[in-house]
PDB file of N, CA and C in Angstrom:
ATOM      1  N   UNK A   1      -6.079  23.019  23.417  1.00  0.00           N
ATOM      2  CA  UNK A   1      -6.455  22.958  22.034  1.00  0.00           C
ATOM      3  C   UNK A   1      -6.564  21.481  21.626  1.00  0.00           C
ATOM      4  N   UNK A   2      -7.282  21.149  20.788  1.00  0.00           N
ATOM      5  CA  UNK A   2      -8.181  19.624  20.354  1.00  0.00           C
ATOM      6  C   UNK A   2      -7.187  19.945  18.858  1.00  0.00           C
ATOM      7  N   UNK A   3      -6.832  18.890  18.554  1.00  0.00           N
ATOM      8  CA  UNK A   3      -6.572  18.193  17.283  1.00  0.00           C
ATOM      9  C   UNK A   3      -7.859  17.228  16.597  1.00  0.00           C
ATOM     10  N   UNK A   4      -8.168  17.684  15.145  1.00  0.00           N
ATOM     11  CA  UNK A   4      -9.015  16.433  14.597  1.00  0.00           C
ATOM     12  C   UNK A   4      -8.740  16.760  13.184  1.00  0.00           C
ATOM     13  N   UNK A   5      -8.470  15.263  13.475  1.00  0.00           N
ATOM     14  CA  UNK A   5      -7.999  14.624  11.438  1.00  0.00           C
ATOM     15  C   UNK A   5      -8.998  13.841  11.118  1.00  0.00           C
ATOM     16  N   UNK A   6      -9.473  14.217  10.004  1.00  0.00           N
ATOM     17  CA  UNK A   6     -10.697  13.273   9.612  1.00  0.00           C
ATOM     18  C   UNK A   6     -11.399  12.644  10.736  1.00  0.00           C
ATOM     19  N   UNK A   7     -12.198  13.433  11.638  1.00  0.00           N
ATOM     20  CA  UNK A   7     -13.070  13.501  12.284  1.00  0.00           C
ATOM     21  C   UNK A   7     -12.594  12.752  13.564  1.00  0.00           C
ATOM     22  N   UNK A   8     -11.181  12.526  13.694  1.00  0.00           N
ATOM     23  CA  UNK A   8     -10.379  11.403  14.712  1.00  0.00           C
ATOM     24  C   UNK A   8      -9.963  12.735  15.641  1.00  0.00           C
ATOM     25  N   UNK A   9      -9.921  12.773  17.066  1.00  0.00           N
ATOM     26  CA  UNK A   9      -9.415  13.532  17.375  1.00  0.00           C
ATOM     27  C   UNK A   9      -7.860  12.992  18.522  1.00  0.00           C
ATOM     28  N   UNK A  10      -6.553  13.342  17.645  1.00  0.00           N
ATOM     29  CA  UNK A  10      -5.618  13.156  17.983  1.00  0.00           C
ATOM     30  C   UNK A  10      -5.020  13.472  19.317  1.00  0.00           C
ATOM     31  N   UNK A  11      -4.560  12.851  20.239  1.00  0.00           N
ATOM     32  CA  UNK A  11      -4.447  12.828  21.468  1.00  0.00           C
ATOM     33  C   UNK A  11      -2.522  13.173  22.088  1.00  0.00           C
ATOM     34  N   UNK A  12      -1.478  12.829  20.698  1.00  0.00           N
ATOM     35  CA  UNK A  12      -0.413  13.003  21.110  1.00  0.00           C
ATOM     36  C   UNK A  12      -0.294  13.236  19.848  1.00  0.00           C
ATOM     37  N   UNK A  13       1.499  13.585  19.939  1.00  0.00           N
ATOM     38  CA  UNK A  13       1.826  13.580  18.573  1.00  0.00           C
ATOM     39  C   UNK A  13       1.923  12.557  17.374  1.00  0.00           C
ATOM     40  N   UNK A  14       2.254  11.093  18.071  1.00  0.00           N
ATOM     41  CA  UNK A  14       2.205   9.611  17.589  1.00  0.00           C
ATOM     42  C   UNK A  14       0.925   9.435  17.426  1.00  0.00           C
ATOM     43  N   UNK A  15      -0.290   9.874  17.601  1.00  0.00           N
ATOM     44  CA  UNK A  15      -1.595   9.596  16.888  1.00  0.00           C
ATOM     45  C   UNK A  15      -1.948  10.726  16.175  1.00  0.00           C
ATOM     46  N   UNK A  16      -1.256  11.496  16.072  1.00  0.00           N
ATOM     47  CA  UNK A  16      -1.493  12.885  15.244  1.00  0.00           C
ATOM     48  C   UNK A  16      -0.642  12.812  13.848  1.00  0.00           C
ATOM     49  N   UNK A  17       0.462  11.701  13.869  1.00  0.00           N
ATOM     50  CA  UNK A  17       1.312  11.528  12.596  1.00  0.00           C
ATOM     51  C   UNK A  17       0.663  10.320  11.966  1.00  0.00           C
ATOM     52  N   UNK A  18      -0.226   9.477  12.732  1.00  0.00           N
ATOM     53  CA  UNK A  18      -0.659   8.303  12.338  1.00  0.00           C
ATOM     54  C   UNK A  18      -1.717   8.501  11.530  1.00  0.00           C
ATOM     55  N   UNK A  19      -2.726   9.667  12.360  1.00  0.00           N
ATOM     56  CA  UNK A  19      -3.619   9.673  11.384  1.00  0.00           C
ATOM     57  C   UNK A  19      -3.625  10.763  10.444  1.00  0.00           C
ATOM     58  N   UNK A  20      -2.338  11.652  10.249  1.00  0.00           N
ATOM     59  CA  UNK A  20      -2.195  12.217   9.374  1.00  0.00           C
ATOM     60  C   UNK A  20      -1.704  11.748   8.195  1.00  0.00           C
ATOM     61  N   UNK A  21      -0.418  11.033   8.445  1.00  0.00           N
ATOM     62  CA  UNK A  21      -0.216  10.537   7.350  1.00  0.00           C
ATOM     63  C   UNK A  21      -0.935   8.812   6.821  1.00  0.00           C
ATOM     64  N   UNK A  22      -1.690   8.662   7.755  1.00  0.00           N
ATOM     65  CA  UNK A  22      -3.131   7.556   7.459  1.00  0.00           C
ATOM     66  C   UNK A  22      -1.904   5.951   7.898  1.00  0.00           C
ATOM     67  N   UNK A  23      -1.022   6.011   9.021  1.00  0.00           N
ATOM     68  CA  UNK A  23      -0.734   4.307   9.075  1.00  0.00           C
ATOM     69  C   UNK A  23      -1.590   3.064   9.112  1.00  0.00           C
ATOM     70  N   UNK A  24      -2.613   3.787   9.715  1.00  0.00           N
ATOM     71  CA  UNK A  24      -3.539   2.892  10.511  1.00  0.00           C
ATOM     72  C   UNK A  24      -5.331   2.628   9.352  1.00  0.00           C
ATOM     73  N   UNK A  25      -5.196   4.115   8.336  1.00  0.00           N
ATOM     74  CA  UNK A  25      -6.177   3.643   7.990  1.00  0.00           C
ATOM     75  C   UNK A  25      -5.969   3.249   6.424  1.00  0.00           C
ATOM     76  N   UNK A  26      -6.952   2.162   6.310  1.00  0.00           N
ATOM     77  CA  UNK A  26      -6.820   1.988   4.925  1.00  0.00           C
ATOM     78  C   UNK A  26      -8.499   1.691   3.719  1.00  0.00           C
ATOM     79  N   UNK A  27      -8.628   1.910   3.125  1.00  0.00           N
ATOM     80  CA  UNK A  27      -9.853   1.982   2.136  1.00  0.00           C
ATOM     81  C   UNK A  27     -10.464   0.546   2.899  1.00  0.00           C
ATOM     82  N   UNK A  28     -11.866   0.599   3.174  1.00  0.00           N
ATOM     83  CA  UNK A  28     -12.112  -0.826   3.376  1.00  0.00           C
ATOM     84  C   UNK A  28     -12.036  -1.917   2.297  1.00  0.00           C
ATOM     85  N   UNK A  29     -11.682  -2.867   2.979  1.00  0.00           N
ATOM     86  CA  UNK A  29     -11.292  -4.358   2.178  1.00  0.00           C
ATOM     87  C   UNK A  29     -10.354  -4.565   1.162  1.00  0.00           C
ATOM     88  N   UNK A  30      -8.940  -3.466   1.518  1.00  0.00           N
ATOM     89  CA  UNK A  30      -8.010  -3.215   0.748  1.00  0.00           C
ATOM     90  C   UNK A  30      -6.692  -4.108   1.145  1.00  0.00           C
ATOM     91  N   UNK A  31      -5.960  -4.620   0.885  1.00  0.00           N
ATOM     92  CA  UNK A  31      -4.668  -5.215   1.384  1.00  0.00           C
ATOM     93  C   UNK A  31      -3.652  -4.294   0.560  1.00  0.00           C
ATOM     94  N   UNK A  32      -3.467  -3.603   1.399  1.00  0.00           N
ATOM     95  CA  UNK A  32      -2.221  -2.894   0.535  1.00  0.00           C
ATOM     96  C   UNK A  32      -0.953  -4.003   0.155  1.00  0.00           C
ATOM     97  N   UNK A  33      -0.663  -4.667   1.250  1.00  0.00           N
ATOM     98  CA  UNK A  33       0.539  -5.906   1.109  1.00  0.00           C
ATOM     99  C   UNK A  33       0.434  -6.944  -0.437  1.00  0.00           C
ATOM    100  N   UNK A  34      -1.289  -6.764  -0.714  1.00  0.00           N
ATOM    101  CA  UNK A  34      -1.383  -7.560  -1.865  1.00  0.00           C
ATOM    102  C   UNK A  34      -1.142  -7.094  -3.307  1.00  0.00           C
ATOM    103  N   UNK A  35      -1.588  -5.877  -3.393  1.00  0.00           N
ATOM    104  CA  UNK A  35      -0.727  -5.104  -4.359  1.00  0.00           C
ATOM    105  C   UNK A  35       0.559  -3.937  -4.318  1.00  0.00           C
ATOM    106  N   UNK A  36       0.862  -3.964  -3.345  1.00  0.00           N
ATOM    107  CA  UNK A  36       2.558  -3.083  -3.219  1.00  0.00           C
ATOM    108  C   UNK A  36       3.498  -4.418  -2.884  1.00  0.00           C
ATOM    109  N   UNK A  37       3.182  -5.534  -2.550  1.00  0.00           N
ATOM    110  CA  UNK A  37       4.129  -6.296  -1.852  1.00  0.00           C
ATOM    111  C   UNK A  37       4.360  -6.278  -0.639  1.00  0.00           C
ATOM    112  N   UNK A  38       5.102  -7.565   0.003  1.00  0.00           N
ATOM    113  CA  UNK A  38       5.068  -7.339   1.378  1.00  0.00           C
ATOM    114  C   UNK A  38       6.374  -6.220   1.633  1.00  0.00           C
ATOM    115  N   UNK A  39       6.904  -6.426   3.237  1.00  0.00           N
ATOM    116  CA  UNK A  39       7.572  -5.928   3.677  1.00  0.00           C
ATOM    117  C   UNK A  39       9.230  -6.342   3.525  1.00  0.00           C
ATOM    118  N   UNK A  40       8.791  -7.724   3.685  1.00  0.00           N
ATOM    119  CA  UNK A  40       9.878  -8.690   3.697  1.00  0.00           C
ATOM    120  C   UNK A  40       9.857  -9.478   2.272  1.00  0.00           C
ATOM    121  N   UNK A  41      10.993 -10.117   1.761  1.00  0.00           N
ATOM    122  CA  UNK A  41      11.322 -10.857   0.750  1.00  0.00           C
ATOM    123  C   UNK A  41      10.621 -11.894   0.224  1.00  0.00           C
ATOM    124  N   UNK A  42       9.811 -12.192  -0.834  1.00  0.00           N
ATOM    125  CA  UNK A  42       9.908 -12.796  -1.208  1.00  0.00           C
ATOM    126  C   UNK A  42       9.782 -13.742  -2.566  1.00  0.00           C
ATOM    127  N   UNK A  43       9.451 -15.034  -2.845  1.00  0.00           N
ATOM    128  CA  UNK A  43       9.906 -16.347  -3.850  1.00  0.00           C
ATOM    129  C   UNK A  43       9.349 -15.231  -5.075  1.00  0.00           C
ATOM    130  N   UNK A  44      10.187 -15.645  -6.108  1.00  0.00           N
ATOM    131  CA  UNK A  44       9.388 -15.077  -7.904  1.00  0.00           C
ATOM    132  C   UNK A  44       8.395 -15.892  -7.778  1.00  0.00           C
ATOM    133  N   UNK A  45       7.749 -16.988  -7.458  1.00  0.00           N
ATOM    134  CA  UNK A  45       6.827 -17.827  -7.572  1.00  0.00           C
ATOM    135  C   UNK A  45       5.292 -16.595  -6.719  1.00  0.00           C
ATOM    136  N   UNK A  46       5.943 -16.599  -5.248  1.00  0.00           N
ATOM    137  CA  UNK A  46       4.999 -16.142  -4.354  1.00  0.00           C
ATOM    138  C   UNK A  46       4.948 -14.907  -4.893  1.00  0.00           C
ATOM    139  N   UNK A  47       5.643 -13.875  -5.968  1.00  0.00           N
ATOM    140  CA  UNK A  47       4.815 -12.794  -6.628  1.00  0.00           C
ATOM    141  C   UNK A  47       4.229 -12.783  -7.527  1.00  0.00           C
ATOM    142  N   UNK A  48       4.565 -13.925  -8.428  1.00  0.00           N
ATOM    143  CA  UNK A  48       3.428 -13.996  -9.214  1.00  0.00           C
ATOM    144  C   UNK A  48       2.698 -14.671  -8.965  1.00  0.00           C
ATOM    145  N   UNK A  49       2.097 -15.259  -7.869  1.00  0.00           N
ATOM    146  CA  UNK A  49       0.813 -15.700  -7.416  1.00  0.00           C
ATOM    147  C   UNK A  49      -0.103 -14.205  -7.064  1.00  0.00           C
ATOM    148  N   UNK A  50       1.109 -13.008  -5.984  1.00  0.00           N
ATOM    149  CA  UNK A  50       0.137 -12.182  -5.252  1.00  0.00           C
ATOM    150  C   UNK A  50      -0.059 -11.121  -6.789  1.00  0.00           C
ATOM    151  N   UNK A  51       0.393 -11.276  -7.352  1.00  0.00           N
ATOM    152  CA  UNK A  51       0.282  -9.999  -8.353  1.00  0.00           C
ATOM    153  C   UNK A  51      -0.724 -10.909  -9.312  1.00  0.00           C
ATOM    154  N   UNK A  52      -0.817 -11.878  -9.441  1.00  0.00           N
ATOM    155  CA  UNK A  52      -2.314 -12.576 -10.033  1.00  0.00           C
ATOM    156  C   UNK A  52      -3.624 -11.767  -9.938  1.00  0.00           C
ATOM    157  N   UNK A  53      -3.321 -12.445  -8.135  1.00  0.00           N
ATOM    158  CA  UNK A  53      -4.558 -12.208  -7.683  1.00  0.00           C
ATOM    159  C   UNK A  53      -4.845 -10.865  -7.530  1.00  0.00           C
ATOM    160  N   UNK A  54      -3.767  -9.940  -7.501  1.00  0.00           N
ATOM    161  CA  UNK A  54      -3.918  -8.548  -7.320  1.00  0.00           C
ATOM    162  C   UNK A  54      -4.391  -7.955  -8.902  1.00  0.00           C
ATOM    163  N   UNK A  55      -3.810  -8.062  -9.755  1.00  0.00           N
ATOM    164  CA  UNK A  55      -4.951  -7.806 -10.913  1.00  0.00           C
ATOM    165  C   UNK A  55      -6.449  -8.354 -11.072  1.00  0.00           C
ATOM    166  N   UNK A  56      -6.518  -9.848 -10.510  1.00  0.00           N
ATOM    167  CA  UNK A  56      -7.850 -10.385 -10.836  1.00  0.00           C
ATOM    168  C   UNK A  56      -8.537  -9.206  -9.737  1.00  0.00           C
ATOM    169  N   UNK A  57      -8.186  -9.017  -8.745  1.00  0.00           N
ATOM    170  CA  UNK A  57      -9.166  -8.187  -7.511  1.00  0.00           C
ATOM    171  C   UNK A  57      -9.232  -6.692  -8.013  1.00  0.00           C
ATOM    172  N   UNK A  58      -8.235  -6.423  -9.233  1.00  0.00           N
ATOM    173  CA  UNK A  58      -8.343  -4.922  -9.839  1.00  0.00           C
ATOM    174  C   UNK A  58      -9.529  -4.637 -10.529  1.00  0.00           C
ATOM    175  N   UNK A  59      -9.627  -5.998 -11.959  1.00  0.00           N
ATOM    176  CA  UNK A  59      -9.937  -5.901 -12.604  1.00  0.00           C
ATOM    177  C   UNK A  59     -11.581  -5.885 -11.798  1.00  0.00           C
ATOM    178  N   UNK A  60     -11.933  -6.519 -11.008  1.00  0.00           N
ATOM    179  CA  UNK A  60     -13.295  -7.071 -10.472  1.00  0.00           C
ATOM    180  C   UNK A  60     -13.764  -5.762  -9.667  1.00  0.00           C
ATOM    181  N   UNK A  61     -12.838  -4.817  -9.264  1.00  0.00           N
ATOM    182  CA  UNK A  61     -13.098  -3.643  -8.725  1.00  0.00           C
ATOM    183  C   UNK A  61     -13.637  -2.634  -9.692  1.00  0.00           C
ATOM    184  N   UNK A  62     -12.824  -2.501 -11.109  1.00  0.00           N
ATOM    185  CA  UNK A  62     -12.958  -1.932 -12.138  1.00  0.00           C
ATOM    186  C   UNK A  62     -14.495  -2.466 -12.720  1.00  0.00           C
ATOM    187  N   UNK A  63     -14.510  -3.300 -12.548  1.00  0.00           N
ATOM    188  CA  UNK A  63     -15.960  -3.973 -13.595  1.00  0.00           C
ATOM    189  C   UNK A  63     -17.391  -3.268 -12.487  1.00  0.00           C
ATOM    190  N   UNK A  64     -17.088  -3.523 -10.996  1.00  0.00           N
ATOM    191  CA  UNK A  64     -18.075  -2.922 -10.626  1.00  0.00           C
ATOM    192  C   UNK A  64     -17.958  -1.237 -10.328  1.00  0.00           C
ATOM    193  N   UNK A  65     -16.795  -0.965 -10.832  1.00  0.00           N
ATOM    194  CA  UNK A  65     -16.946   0.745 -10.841  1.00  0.00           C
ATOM    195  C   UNK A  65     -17.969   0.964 -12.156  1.00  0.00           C
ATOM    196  N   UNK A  66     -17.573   0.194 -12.909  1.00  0.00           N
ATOM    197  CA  UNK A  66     -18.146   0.458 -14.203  1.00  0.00           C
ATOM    198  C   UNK A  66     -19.527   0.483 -14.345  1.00  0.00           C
ATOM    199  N   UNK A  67     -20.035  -0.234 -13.008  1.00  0.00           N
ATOM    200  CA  UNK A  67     -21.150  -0.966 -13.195  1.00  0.00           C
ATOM    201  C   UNK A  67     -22.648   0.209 -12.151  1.00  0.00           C
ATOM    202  N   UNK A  68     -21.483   1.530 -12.052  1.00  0.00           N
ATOM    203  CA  UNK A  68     -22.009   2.457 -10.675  1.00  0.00           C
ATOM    204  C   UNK A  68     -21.166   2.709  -9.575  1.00  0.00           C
ATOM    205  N   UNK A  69     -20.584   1.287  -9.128  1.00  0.00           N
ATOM    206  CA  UNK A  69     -20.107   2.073  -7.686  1.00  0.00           C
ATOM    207  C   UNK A  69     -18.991   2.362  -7.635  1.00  0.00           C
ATOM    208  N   UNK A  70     -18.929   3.656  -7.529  1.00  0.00           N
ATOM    209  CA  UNK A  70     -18.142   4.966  -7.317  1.00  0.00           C
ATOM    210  C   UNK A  70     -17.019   4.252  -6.306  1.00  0.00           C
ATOM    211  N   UNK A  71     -17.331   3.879  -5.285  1.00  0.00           N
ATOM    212  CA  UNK A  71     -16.441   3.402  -4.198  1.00  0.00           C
ATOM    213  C   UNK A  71     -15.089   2.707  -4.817  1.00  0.00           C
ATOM    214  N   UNK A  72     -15.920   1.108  -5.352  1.00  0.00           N
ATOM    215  CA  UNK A  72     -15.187   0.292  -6.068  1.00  0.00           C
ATOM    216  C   UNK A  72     -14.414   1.039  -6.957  1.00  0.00           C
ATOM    217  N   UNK A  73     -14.734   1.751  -7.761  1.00  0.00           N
ATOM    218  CA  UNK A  73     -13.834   2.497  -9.196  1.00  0.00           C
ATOM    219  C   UNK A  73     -12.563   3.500  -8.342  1.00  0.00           C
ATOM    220  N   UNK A  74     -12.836   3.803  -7.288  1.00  0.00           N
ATOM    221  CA  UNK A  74     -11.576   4.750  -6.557  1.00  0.00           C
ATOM    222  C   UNK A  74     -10.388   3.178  -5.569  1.00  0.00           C
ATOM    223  N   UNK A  75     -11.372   2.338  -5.007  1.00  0.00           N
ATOM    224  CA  UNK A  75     -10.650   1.508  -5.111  1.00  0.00           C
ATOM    225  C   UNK A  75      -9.770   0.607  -6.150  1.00  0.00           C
ATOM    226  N   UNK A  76     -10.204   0.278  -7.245  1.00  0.00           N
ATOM    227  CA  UNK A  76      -9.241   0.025  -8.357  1.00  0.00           C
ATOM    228  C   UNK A  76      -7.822   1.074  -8.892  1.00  0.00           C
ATOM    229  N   UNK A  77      -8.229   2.355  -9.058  1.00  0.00           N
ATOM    230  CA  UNK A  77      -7.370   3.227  -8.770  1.00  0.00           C
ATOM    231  C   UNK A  77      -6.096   3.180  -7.730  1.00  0.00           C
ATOM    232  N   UNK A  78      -6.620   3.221  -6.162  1.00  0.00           N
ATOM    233  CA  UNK A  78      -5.867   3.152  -5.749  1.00  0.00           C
ATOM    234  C   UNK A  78      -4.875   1.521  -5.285  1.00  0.00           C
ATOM    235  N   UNK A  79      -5.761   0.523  -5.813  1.00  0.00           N
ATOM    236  CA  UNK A  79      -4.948  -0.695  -5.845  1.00  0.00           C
ATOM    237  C   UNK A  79      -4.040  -0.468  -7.119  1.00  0.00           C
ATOM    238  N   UNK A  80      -4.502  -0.140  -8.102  1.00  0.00           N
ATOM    239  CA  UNK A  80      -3.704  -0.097  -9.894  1.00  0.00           C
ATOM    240  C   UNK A  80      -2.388   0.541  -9.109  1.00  0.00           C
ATOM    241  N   UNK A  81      -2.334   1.886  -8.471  1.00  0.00           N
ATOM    242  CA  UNK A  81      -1.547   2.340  -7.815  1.00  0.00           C
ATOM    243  C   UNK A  81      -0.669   1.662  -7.466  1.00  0.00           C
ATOM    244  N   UNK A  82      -0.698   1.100  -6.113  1.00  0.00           N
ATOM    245  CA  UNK A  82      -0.138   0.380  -5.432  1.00  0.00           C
ATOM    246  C   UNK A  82       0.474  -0.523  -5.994  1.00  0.00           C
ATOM    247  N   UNK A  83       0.284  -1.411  -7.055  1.00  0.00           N
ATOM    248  CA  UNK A  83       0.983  -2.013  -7.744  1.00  0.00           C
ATOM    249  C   UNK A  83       2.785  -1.110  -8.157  1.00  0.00           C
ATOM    250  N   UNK A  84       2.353  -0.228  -8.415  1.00  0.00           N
ATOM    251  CA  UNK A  84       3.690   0.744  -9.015  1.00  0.00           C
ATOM    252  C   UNK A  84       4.604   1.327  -7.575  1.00  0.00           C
ATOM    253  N   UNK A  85       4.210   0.302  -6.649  1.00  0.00           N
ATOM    254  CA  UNK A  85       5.216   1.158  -5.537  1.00  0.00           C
ATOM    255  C   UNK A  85       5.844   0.455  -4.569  1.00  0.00           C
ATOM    256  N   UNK A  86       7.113   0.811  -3.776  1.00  0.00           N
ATOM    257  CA  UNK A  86       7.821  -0.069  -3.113  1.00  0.00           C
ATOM    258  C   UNK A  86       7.779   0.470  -1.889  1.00  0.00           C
ATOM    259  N   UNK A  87       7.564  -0.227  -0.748  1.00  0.00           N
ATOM    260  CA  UNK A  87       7.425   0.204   0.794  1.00  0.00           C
ATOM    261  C   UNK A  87       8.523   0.743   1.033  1.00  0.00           C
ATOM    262  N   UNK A  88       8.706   2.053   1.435  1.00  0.00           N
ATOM    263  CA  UNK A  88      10.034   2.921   1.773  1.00  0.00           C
ATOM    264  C   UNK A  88      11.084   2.221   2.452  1.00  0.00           C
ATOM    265  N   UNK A  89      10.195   0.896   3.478  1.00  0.00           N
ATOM    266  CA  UNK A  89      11.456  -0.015   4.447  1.00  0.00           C
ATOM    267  C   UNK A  89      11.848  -0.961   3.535  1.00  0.00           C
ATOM    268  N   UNK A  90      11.685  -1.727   1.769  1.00  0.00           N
ATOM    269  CA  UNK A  90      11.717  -2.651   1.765  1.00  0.00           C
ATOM    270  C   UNK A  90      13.187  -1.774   0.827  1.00  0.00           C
ATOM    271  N   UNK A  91      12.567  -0.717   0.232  1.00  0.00           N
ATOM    272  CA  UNK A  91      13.327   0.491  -0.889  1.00  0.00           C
ATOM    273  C   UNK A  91      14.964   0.539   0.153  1.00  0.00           C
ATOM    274  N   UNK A  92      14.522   1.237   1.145  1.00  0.00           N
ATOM    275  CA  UNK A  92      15.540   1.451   1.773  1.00  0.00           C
ATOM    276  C   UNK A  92      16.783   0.052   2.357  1.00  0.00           C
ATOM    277  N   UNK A  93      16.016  -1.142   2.390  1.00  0.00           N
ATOM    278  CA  UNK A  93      17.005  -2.381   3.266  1.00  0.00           C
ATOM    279  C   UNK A  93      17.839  -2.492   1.454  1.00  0.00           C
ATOM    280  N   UNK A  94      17.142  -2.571  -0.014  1.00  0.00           N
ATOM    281  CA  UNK A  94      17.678  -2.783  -0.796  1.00  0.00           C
ATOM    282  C   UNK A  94      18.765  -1.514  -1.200  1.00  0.00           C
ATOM    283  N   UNK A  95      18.455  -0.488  -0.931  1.00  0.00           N
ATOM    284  CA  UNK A  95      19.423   0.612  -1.549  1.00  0.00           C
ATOM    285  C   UNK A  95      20.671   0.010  -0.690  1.00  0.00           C
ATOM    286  N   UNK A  96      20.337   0.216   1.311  1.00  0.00           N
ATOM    287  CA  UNK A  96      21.597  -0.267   1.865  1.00  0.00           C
ATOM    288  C   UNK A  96      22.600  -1.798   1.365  1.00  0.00           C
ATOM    289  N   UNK A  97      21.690  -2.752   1.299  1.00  0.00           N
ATOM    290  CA  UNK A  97      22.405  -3.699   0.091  1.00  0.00           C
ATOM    291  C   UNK A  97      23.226  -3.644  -0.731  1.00  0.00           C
ATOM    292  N   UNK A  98      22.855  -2.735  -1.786  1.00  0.00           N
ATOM    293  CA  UNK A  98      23.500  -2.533  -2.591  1.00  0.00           C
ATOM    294  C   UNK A  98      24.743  -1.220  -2.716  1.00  0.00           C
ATOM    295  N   UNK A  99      24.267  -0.215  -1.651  1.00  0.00           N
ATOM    296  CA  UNK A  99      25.386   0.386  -1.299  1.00  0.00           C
ATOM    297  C   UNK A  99      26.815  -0.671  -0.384  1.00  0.00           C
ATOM    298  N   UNK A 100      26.234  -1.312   0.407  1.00  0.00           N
ATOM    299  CA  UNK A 100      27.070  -1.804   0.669  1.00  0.00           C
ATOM    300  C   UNK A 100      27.960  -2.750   0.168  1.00  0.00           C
ATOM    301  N   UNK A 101      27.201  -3.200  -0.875  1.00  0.00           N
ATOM    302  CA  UNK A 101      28.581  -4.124  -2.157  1.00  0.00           C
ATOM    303  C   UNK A 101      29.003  -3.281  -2.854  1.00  0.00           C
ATOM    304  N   UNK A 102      28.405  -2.003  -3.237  1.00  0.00           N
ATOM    305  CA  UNK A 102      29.281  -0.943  -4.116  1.00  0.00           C
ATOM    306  C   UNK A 102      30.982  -0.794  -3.590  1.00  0.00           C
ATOM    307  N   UNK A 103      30.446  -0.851  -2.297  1.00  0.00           N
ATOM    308  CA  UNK A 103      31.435  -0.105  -1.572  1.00  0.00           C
ATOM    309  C   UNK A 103      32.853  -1.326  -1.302  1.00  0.00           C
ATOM    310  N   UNK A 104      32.002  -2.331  -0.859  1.00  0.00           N
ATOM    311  CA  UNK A 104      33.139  -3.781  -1.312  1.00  0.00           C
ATOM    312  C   UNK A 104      33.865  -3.835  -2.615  1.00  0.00           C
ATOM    313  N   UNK A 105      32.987  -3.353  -3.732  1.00  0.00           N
ATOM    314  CA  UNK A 105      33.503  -3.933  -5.015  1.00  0.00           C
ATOM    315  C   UNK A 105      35.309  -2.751  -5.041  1.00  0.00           C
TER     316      UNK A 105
END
C-alpha cells in the first residue's frame, strides 16, 4: 500500500509525519522564524527589529492581496498568525525554567 499527502508519496513513517504535519513545507517565500520568532533566545533589541520587519512584510502582503492576489492575502493571514505564536520547543525550555525555580523557591 502507497501513502500520498498532498501529492508527496510517503515512504516511512518519519516522512509520513513530516509531511503530514507539514515540517518541511512552508508557503513560498515565508520565514516562519521571522514572524513566530526564532528557536533560541533572543536581545529585546533583535525583536523589535524582526517584528518590524515582520509587520512591514505583512502589511506589503496585505496591500497586494488587496490589490488581487489571492496568494499574497492567505499569506498575510498566515504570517498575521504567526506573529501570535510560540514554537512548542521554545514554550516548553521556558515552562521547564520556570517550573524549575517554582520548585527552588
Amino acid at each position: 500500500m502507497r501513502t500520498y499527502i498532498g501529492g508527496h508519496q510517503a515512504l516511512n513513517a518519519i516522512e509520513f509525519e513530516e509531511l503530514a504535519l507539514g515540517f518541511d513545507e512552508l508557503p513560498l517565500g515565508l520565514d516562519r522564524d521571522l514572524f513566530r520568532g526564532p528557536l533560541t533566545p533572543e536581545s529585546p533589541e533583535e525583536r523589535a527589529a524582526r517584528l518590524d520587519v515582520a509587520r512591514e512584510v505583512i502589511a506589503d502582503l496585505a496591500a497586494q492581496g488587496e490589490g488581487g492576489d489571492e496568494a499574497a492575502a492567505w499569506d498575510a493571514l498566515y504570517a498575521d498568525a504567526l506573529t501570535r505564536t510560540v514554537p512548542f520547543l521554545r514554550a516548553a525550555r521556558s515552562a521547564g525554567r520556570s517550573a524549575g525555580t517554582e520548585e527552588a523557591a
